[in-house]
Each structure stands twice: as C-alpha cells, then as structure tokens.
C-alpha atoms as a PDB file:
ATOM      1  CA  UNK A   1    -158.620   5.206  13.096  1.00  0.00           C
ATOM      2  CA  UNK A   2    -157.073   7.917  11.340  1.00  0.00           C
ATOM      3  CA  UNK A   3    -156.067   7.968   7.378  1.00  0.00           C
ATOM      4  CA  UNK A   4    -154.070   9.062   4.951  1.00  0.00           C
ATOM      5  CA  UNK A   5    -156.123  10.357   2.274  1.00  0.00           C
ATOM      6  CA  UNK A   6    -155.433  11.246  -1.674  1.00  0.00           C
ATOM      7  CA  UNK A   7    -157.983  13.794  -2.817  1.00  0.00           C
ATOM      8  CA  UNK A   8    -158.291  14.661  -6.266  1.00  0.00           C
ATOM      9  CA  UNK A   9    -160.692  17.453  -7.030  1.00  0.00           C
ATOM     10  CA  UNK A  10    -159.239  18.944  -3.997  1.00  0.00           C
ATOM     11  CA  UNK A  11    -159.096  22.012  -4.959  1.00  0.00           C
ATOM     12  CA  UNK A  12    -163.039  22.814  -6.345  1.00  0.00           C
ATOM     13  CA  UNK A  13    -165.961  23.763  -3.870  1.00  0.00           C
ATOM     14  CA  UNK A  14    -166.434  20.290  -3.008  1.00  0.00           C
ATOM     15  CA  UNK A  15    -163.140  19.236  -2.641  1.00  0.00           C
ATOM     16  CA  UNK A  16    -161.867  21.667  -0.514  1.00  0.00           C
ATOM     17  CA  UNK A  17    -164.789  21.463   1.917  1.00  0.00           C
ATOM     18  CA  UNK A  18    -163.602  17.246   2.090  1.00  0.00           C
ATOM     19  CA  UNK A  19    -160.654  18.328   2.992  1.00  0.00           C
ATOM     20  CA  UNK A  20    -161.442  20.437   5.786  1.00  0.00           C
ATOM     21  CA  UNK A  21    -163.154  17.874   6.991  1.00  0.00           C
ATOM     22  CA  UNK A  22    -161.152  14.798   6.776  1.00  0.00           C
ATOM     23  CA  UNK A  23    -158.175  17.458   8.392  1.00  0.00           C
ATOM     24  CA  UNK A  24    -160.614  18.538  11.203  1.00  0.00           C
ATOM     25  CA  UNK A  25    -161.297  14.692  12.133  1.00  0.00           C
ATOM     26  CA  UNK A  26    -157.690  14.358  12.605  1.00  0.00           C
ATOM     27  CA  UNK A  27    -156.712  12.071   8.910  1.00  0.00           C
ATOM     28  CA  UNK A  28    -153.881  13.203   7.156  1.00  0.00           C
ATOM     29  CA  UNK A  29    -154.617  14.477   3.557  1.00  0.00           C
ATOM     30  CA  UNK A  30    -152.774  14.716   0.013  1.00  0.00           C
ATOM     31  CA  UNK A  31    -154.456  16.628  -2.537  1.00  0.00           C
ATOM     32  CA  UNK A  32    -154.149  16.964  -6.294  1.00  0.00           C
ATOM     33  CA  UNK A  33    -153.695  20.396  -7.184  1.00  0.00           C
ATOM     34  CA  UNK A  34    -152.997  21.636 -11.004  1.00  0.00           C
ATOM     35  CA  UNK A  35    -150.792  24.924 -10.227  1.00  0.00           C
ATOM     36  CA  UNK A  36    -148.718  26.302  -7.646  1.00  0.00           C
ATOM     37  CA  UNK A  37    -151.073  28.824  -6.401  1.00  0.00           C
ATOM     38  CA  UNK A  38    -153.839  26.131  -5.850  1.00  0.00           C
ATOM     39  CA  UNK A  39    -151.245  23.775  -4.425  1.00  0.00           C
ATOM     40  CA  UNK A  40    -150.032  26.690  -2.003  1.00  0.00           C
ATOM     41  CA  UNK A  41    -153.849  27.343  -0.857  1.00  0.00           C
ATOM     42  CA  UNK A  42    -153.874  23.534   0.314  1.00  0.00           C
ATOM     43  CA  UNK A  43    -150.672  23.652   1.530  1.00  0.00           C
ATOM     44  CA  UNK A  44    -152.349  26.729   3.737  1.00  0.00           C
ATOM     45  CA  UNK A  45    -154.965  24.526   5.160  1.00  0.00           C
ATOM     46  CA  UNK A  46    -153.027  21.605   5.757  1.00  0.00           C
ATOM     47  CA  UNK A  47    -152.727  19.338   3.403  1.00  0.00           C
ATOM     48  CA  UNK A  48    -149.657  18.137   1.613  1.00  0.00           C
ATOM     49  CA  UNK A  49    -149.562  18.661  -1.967  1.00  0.00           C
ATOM     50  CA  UNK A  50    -149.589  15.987  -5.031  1.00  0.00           C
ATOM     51  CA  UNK A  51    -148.670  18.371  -8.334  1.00  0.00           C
ATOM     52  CA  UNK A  52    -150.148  17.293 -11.411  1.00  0.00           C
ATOM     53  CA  UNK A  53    -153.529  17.451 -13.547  1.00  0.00           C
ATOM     54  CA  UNK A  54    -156.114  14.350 -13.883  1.00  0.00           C
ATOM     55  CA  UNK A  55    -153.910  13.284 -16.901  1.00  0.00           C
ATOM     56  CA  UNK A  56    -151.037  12.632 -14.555  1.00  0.00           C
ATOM     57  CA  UNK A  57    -152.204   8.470 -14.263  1.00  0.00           C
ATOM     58  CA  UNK A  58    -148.897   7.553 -13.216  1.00  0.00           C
ATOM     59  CA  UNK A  59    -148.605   9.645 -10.325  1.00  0.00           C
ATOM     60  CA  UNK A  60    -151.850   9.418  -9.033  1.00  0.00           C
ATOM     61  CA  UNK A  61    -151.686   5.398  -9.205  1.00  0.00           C
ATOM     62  CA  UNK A  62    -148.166   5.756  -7.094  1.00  0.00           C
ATOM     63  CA  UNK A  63    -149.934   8.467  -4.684  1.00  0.00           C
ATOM     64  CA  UNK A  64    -153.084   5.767  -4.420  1.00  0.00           C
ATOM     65  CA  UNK A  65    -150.489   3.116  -3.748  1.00  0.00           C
ATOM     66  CA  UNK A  66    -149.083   5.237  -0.428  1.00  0.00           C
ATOM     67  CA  UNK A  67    -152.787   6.349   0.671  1.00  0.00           C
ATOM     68  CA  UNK A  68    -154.825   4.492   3.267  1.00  0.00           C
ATOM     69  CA  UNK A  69    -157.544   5.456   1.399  1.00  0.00           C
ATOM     70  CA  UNK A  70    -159.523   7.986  -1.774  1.00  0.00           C
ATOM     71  CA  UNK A  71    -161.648  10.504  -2.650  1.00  0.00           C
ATOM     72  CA  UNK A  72    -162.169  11.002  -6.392  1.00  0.00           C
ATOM     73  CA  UNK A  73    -163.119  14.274  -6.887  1.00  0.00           C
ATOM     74  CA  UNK A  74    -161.755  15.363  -9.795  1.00  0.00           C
ATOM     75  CA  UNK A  75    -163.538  16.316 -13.284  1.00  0.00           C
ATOM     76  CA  UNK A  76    -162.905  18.700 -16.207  1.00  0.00           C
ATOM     77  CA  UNK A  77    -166.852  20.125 -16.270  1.00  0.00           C
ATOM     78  CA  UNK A  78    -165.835  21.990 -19.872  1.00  0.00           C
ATOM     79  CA  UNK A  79    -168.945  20.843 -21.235  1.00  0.00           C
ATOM     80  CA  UNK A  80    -167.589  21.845 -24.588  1.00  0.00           C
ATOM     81  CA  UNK A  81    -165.073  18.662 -24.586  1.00  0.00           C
ATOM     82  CA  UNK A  82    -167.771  16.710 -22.433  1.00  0.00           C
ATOM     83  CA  UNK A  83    -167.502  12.866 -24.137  1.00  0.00           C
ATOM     84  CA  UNK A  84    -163.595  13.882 -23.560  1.00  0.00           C
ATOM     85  CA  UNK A  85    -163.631  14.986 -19.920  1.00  0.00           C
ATOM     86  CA  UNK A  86    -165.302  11.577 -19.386  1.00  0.00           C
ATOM     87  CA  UNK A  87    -163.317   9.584 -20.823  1.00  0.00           C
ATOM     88  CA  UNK A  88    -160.686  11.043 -19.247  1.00  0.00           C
ATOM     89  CA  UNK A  89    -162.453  10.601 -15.699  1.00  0.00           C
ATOM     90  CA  UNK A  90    -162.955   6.950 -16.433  1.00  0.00           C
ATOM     91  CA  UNK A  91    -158.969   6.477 -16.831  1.00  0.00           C
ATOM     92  CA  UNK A  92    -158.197   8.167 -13.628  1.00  0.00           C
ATOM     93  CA  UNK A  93    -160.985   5.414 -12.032  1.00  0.00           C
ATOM     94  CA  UNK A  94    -159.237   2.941 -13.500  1.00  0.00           C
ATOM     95  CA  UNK A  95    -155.729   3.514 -12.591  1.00  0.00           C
ATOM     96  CA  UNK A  96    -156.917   4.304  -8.834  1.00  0.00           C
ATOM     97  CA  UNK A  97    -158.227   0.839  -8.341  1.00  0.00           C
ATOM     98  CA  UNK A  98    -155.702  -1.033 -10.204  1.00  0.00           C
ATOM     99  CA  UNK A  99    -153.165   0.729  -7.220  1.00  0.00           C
ATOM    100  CA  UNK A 100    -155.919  -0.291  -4.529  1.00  0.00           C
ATOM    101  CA  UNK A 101    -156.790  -3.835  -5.985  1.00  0.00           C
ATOM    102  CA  UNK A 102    -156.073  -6.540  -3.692  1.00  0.00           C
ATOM    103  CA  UNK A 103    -156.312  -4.166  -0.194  1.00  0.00           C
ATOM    104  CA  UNK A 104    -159.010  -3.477   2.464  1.00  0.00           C
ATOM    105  CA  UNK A 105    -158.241   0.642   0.908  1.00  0.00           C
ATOM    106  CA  UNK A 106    -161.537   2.126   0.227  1.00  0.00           C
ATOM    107  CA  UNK A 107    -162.438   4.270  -3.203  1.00  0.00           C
ATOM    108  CA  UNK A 108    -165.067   6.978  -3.145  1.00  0.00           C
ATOM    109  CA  UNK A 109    -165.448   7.994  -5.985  1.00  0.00           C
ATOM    110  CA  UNK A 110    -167.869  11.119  -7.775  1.00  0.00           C
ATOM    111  CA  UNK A 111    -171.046  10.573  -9.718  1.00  0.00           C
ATOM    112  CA  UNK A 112    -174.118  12.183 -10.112  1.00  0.00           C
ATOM    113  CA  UNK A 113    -177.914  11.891 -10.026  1.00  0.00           C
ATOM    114  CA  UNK A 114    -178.346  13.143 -13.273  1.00  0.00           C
ATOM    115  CA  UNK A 115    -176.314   9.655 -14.640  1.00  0.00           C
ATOM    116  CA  UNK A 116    -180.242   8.086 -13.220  1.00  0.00           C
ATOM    117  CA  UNK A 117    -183.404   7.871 -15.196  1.00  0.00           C
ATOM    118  CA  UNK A 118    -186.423   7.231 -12.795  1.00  0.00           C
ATOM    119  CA  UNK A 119    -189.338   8.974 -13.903  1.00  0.00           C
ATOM    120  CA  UNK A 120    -192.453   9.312 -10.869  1.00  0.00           C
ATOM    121  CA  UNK A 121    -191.022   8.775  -7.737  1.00  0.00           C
ATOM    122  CA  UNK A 122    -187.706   9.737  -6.244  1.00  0.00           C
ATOM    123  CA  UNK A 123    -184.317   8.339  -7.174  1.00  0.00           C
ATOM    124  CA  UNK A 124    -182.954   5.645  -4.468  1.00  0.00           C
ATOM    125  CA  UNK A 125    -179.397   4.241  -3.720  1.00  0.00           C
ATOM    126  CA  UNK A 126    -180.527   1.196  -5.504  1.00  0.00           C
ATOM    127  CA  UNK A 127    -181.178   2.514  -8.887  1.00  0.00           C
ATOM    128  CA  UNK A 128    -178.337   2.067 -11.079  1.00  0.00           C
ATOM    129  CA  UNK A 129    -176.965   4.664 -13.582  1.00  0.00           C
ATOM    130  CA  UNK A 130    -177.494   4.611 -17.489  1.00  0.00           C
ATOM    131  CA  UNK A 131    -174.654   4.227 -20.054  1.00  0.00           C
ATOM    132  CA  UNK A 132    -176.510   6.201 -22.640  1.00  0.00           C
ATOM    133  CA  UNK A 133    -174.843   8.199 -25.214  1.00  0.00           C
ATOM    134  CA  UNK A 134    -176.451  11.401 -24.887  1.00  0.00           C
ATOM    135  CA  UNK A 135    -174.774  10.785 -21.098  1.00  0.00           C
ATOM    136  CA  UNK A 136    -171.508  10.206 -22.204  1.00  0.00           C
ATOM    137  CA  UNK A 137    -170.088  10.580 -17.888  1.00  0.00           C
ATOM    138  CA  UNK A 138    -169.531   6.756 -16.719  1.00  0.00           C
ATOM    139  CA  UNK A 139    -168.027   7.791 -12.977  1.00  0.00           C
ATOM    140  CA  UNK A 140    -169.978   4.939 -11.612  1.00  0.00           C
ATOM    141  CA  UNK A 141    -170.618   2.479 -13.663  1.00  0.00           C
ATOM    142  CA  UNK A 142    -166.242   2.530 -14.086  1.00  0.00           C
ATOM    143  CA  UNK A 143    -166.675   2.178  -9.870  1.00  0.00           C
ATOM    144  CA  UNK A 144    -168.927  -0.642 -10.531  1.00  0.00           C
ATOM    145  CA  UNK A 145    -166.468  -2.592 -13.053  1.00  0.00           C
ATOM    146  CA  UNK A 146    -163.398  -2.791 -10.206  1.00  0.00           C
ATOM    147  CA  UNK A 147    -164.574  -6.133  -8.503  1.00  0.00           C
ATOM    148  CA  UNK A 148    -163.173  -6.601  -5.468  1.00  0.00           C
ATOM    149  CA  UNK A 149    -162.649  -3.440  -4.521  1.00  0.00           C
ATOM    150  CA  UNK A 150    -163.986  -1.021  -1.327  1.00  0.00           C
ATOM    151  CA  UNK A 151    -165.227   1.255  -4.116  1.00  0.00           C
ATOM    152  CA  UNK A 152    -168.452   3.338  -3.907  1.00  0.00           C
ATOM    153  CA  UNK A 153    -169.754   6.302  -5.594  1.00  0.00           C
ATOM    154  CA  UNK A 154    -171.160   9.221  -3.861  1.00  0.00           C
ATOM    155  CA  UNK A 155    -174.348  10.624  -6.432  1.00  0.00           C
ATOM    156  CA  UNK A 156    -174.195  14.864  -6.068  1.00  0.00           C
ATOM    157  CA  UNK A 157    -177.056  16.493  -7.109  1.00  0.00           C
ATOM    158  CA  UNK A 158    -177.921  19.179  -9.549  1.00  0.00           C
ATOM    159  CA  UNK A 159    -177.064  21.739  -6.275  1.00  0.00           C
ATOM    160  CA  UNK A 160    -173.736  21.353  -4.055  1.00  0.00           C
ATOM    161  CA  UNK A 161    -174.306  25.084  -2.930  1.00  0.00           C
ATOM    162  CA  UNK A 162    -172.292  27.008  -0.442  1.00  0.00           C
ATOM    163  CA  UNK A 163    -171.249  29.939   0.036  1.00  0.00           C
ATOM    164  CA  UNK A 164    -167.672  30.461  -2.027  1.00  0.00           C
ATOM    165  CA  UNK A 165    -169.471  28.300  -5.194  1.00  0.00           C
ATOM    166  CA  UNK A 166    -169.021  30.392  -8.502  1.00  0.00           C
ATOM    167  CA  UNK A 167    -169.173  28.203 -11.419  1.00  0.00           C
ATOM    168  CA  UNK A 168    -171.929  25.250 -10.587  1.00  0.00           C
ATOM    169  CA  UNK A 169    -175.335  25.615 -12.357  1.00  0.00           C
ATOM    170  CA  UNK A 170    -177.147  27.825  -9.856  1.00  0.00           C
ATOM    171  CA  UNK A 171    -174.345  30.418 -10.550  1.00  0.00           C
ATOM    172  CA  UNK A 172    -174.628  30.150 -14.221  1.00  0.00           C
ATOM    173  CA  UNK A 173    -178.333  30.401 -13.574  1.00  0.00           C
ATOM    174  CA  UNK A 174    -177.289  34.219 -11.875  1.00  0.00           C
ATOM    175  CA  UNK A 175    -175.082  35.074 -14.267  1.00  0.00           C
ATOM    176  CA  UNK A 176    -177.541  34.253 -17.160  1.00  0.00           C
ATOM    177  CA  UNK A 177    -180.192  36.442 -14.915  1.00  0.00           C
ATOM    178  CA  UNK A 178    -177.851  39.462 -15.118  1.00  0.00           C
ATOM    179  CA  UNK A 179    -177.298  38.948 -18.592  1.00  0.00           C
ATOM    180  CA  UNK A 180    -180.700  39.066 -19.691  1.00  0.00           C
ATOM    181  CA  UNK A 181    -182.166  41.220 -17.232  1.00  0.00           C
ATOM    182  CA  UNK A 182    -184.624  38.398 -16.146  1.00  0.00           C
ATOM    183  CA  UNK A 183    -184.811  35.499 -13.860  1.00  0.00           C
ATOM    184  CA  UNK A 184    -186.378  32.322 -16.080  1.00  0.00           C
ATOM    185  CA  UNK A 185    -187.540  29.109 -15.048  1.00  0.00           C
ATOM    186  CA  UNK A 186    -188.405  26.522 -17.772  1.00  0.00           C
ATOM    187  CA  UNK A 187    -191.891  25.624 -18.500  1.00  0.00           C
ATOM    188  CA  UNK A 188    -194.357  26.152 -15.753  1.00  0.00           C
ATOM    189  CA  UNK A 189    -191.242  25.786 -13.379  1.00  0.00           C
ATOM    190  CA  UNK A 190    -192.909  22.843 -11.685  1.00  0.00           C
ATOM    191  CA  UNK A 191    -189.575  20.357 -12.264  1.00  0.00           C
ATOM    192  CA  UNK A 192    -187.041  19.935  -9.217  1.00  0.00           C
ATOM    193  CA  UNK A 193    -183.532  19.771  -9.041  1.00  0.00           C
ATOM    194  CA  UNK A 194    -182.159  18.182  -5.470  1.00  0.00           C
ATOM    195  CA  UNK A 195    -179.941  19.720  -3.277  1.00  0.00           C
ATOM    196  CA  UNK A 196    -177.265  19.669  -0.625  1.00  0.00           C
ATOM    197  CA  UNK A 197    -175.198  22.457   1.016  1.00  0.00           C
ATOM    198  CA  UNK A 198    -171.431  21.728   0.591  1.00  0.00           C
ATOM    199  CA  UNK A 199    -170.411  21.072   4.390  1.00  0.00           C
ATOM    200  CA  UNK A 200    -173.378  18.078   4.579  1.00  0.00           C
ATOM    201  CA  UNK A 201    -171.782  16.847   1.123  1.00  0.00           C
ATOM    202  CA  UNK A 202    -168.021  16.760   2.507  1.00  0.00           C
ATOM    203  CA  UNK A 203    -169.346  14.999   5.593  1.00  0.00           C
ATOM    204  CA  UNK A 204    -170.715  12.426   3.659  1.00  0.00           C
ATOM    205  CA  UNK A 205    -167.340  11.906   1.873  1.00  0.00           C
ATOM    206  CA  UNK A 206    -165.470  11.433   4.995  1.00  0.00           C
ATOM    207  CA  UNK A 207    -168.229   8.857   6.721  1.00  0.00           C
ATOM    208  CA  UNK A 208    -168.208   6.788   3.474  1.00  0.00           C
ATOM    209  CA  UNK A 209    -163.964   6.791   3.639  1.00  0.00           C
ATOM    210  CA  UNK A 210    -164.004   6.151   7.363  1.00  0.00           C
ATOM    211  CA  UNK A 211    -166.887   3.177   6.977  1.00  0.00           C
ATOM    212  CA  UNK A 212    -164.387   1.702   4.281  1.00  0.00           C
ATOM    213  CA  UNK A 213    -167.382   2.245   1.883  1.00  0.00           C
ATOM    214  CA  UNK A 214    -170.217  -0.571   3.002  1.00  0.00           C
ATOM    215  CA  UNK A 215    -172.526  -0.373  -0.209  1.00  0.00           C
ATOM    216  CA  UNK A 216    -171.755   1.038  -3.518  1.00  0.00           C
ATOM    217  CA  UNK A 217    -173.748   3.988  -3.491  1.00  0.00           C
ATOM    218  CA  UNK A 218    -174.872   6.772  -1.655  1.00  0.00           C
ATOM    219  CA  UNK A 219    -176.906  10.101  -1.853  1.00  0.00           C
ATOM    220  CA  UNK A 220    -175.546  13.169  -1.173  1.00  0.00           C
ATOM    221  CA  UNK A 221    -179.051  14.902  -1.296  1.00  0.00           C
ATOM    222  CA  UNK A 222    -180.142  17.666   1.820  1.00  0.00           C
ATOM    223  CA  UNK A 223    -183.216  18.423  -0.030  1.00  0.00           C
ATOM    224  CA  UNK A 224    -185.404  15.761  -2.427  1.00  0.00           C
ATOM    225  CA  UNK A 225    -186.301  18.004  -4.695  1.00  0.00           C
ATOM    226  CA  UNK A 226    -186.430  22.439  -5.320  1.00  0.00           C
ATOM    227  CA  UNK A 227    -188.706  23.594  -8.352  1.00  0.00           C
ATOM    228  CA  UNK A 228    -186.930  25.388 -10.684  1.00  0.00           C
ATOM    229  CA  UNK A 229    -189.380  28.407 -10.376  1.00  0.00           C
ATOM    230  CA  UNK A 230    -188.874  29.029  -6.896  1.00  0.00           C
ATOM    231  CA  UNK A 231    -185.140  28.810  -7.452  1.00  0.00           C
ATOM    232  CA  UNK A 232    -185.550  31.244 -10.262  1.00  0.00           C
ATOM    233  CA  UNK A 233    -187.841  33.516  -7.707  1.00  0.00           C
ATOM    234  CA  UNK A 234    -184.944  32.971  -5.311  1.00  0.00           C
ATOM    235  CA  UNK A 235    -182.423  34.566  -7.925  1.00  0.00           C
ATOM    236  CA  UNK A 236    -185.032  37.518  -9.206  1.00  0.00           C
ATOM    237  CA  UNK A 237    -185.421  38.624  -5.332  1.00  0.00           C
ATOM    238  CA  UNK A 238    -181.293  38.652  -5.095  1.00  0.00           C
ATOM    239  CA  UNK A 239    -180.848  40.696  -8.525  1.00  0.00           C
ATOM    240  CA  UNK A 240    -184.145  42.656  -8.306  1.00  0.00           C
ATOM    241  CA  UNK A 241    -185.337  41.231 -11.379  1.00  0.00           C
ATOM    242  CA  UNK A 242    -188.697  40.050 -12.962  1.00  0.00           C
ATOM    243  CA  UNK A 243    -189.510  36.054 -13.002  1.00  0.00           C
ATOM    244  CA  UNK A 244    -190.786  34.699 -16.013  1.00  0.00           C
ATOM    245  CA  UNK A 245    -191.171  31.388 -18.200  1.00  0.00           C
ATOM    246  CA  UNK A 246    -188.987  30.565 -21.112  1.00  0.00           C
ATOM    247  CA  UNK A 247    -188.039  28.754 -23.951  1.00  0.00           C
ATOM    248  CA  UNK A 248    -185.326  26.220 -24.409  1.00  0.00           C
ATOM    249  CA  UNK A 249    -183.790  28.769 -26.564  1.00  0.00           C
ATOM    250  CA  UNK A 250    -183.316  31.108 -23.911  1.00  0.00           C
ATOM    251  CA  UNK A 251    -180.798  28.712 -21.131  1.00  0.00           C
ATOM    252  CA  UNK A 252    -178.634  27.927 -24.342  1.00  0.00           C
ATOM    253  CA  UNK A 253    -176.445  24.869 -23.036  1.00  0.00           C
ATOM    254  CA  UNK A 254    -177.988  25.252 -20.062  1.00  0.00           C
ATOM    255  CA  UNK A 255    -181.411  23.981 -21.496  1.00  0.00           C
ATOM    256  CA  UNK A 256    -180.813  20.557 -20.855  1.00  0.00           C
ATOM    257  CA  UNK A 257    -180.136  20.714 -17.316  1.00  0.00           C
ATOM    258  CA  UNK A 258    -183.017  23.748 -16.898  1.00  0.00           C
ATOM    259  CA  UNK A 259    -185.671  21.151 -17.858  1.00  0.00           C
ATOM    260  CA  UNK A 260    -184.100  18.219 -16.004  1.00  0.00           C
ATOM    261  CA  UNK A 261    -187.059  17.044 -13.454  1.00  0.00           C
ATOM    262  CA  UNK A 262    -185.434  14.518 -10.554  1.00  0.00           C
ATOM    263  CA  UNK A 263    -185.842  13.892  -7.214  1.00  0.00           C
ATOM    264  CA  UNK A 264    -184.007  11.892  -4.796  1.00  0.00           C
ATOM    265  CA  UNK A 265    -184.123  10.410  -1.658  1.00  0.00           C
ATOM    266  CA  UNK A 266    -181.266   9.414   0.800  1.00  0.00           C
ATOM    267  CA  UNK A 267    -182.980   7.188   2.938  1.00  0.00           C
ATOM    268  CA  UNK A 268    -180.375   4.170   2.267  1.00  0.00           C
ATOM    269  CA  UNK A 269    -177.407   6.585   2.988  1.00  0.00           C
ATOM    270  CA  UNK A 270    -178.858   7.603   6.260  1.00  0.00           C
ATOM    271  CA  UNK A 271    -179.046   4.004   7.440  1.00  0.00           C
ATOM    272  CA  UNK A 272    -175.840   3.032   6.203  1.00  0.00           C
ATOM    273  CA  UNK A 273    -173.795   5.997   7.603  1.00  0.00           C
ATOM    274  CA  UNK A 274    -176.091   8.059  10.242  1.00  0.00           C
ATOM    275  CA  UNK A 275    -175.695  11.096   8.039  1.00  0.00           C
ATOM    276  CA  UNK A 276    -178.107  13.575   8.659  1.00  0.00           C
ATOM    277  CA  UNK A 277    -177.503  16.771   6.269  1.00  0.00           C
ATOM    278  CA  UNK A 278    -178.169  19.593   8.347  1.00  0.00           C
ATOM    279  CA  UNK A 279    -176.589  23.005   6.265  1.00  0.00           C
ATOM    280  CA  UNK A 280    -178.938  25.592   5.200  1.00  0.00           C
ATOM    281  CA  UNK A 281    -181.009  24.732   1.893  1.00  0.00           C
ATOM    282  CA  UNK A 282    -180.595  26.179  -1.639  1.00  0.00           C
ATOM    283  CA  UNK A 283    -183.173  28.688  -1.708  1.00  0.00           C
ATOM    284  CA  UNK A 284    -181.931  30.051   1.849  1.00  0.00           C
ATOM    285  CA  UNK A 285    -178.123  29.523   0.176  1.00  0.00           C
ATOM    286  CA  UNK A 286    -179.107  32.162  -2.887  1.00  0.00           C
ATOM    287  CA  UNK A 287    -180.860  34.621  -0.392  1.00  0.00           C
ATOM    288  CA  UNK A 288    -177.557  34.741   1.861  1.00  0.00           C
ATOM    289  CA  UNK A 289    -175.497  38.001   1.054  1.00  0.00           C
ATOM    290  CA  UNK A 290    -172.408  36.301   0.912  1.00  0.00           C
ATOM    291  CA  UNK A 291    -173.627  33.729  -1.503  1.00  0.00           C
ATOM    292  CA  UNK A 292    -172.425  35.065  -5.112  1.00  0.00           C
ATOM    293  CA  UNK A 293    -171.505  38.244  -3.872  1.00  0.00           C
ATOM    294  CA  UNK A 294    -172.224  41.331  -6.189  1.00  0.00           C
ATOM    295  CA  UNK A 295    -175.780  39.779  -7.144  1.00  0.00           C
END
C-alpha cells in the first residue's frame, strides 16, 4: 500500500536518503525544508515541498493531519544551544501525535544510541533511554509518552556515514585531523562507536513506516561496534597523517563523544522488519575517494 509521507529532516544526509527511498517504493512524499534552495532540491527529486523550520508547530500538525503517515527527522545539532534544540525537538513530537492521535497513522520518529547507558554488553531494542541531565535530548522517551499511538523511534548511531555526509562526527573528526596535523584517538583507542551506512539507515525508515511501526524501537546499527583507533587510522591513511593518543583537551567539544564506548546490536529489528543492512562499513566509507572529498 502506498503512502503519503511528511518528512521533516528531509533535507540532511539522512533525510534525503528516506526520501529517495520512500519515492523509489512508489509513496508519495512531503518534506520540510527551511529555504527555497533546499525546498527546490526536493522539489528536484520528487517530493512536494512543506516551507517552514521545526518551530513552524502549526503547520507541521496540519501537514501530519493530511499524511498517511511520518518520519521525524528533524533536529537543530548546534550543540552550543543543545538543552534548547531539545526542547524544541520534544514540541515538534508532541504536536505530530496530537494530529495522529486517534488513527491507525504511524510516527517514526529519531533518537539515538547515545540517549542508552548499558555498560558490558551491547545495547538491545529493549533497553530504554535515560532522562539524565547531562543528556538533555528526550526524542524517545517524548515517543514513549503518546499512548495510543503507532509511534516508534528509530536509535542512529554515533556513524550514519555515506558518501555526501559533511557535518556528522566522523567529519568533524577529519576536519579536526587537518587542523592539527594529526589523526587522535582517545585513550588506548579501544572504545567503539556503531555504525550504519546511510542507504541501510533510510531503508530502515521506510520498513518501520510501511509495517505501521510494530514495536517501539529499533536499531539502525550495520556494524556493533568500530574502535575509535582504527577509525582514527582510517582518517590518518586518507590525510597522510600520523596516529596518535590524546587527551580530552585535545577533541574540545568533541571529547565527550571521542570517549563514548557503546555497542549495539539489532537483532530485534531484524526479526521485526527483515532488515538486513548491507552498505559498505565506516572504515571502508572514510577510505572511499568520494567520501569527504579534498581529504
């Protein structure tokens, strides 16, 4: 059965892959785009258009209302105004399911693994996320609070990675590289970060809309877990650079995430939705030409 499906976020790596993909299995798709030229490059592919920002609440509960279905996408990731950007994100939830409440409509919405805290063994669809300060991002645990709703979050990991991504953490992790003239890892480099490649990501998206969302969450995870020193290894190969341990000090806001240590399995979402990620992995992503080009 085909949809018709509001994506915000549409725009962003992420995003626009789930819209290619939900327009190349035949649903129709509306997508939130901020400015004309963005709106014009999803207009290219497709898609109609839905101007606005995520502050727009009243359209995108009246755009909800019309859609068969949604795909949450959307999030300000200036970590500077972080607690902000949040709360902001957990209005947008809200108003989505109060158009949806009372339907069969499904709502996927966008969390991540870091919002989990299980320490020696990996991460599983049944773990449920912390509403802890120092993680002020509440994408699912606002998913959680619409009862009686087809609403389900889809965890990313620390990697969505694709060719065309510029601004996630592996290509701050680059750009730091250049800056500094070396490639760090945190540590001995022995933590992990999972991973997925974009197109296995968006694929999960649209099997999650299409099942109308069966069980509240799901892993978007290719690999269970990359160490951060053969990530950085990855990087100093690309830039011709040496590899080395360092401080905290040295990742600056980036420390945080540097030292994170998670893995992840997607056992559940398998079952559930016979997704099998099958896109290159990260460290095969970095060492592609085409990936952050000019490395």
């Amino acid at each position: 059965m085909t949809m018709k499906v509001l994506v915000t976020g549409a725009t962003g790596l992420v995003g626009r892959a789930v819209v290619a993909e939900l327009l190349a299995h035949g649903h129709a798709v509306r997508g939130l785009a901020r400015s004309v030229e963005k709106g014009q490059a999803l207009a290219a592919m497709g898609a109609a258009v839905l101007p606005g920002t995520l502050d727009d609440l009243d359209a995108l509960h009246d755009a909800a209302l019309q859609a068969d279905a949604v795909a949450h996408l959307g999030f300000n990731h200036d970590f500077s105004r972080y607690a902000e950007n949040a709360a902001q994100d957990q209005r947008v939830i809200a108003a989505l399911g109060e158009a949806l409440r009372g339907t069969e409509k499904s709502l996927v919405v966008t969390g991540t693994l870091s919002a989990l805290r299980v320490q020696g063994r990996e991460a599983t669809e049944a773990d449920l996320p912390v509403a802890d300060a120092a993680y002020p991002r509440r994408s699912e645990i606002a998913a959680r609070a619409l009862a009686g709703l087809r609403a389900a979050t889809i965890r990313l990991p620390h990697s969505v990675h694709g060719v065309g991504e510029a601004h996630a953490f592996i290509p701050m992790l680059i750009d730091l590289a250049r800056r500094t003239g070396v490639s760090a890892y945190p540590g001995d480099g022995s933590n992990c970060w999972p991973a997925v490649h974009v197109a296995d990501a968006a694929r999960l998206y649209r099997l999650a809309l299409e099942a109308r969302a069966p069980q509240p969450a799901y892993h978007a995870v290719g690999e269970a877990g990359v160490a951060l020193r053969d990530i950085a290894h990855a990087i100093g190969r690309k830039l011709g650079l040496p590899v080395e341990p360092r401080e905290a000090a040295h990742f600056g806001f980036l420390a945080g995430f540097a030292a994170e240590h998670m893995l992840a399995s997607n056992a559940a979402t398998r079952a559930a939705l016979g997704w099998q990620p099958t896109g290159p992995g990260l460290l095969a992503d970095i060492a592609d030409p085409a990936y952050c080009p000019g490395a």
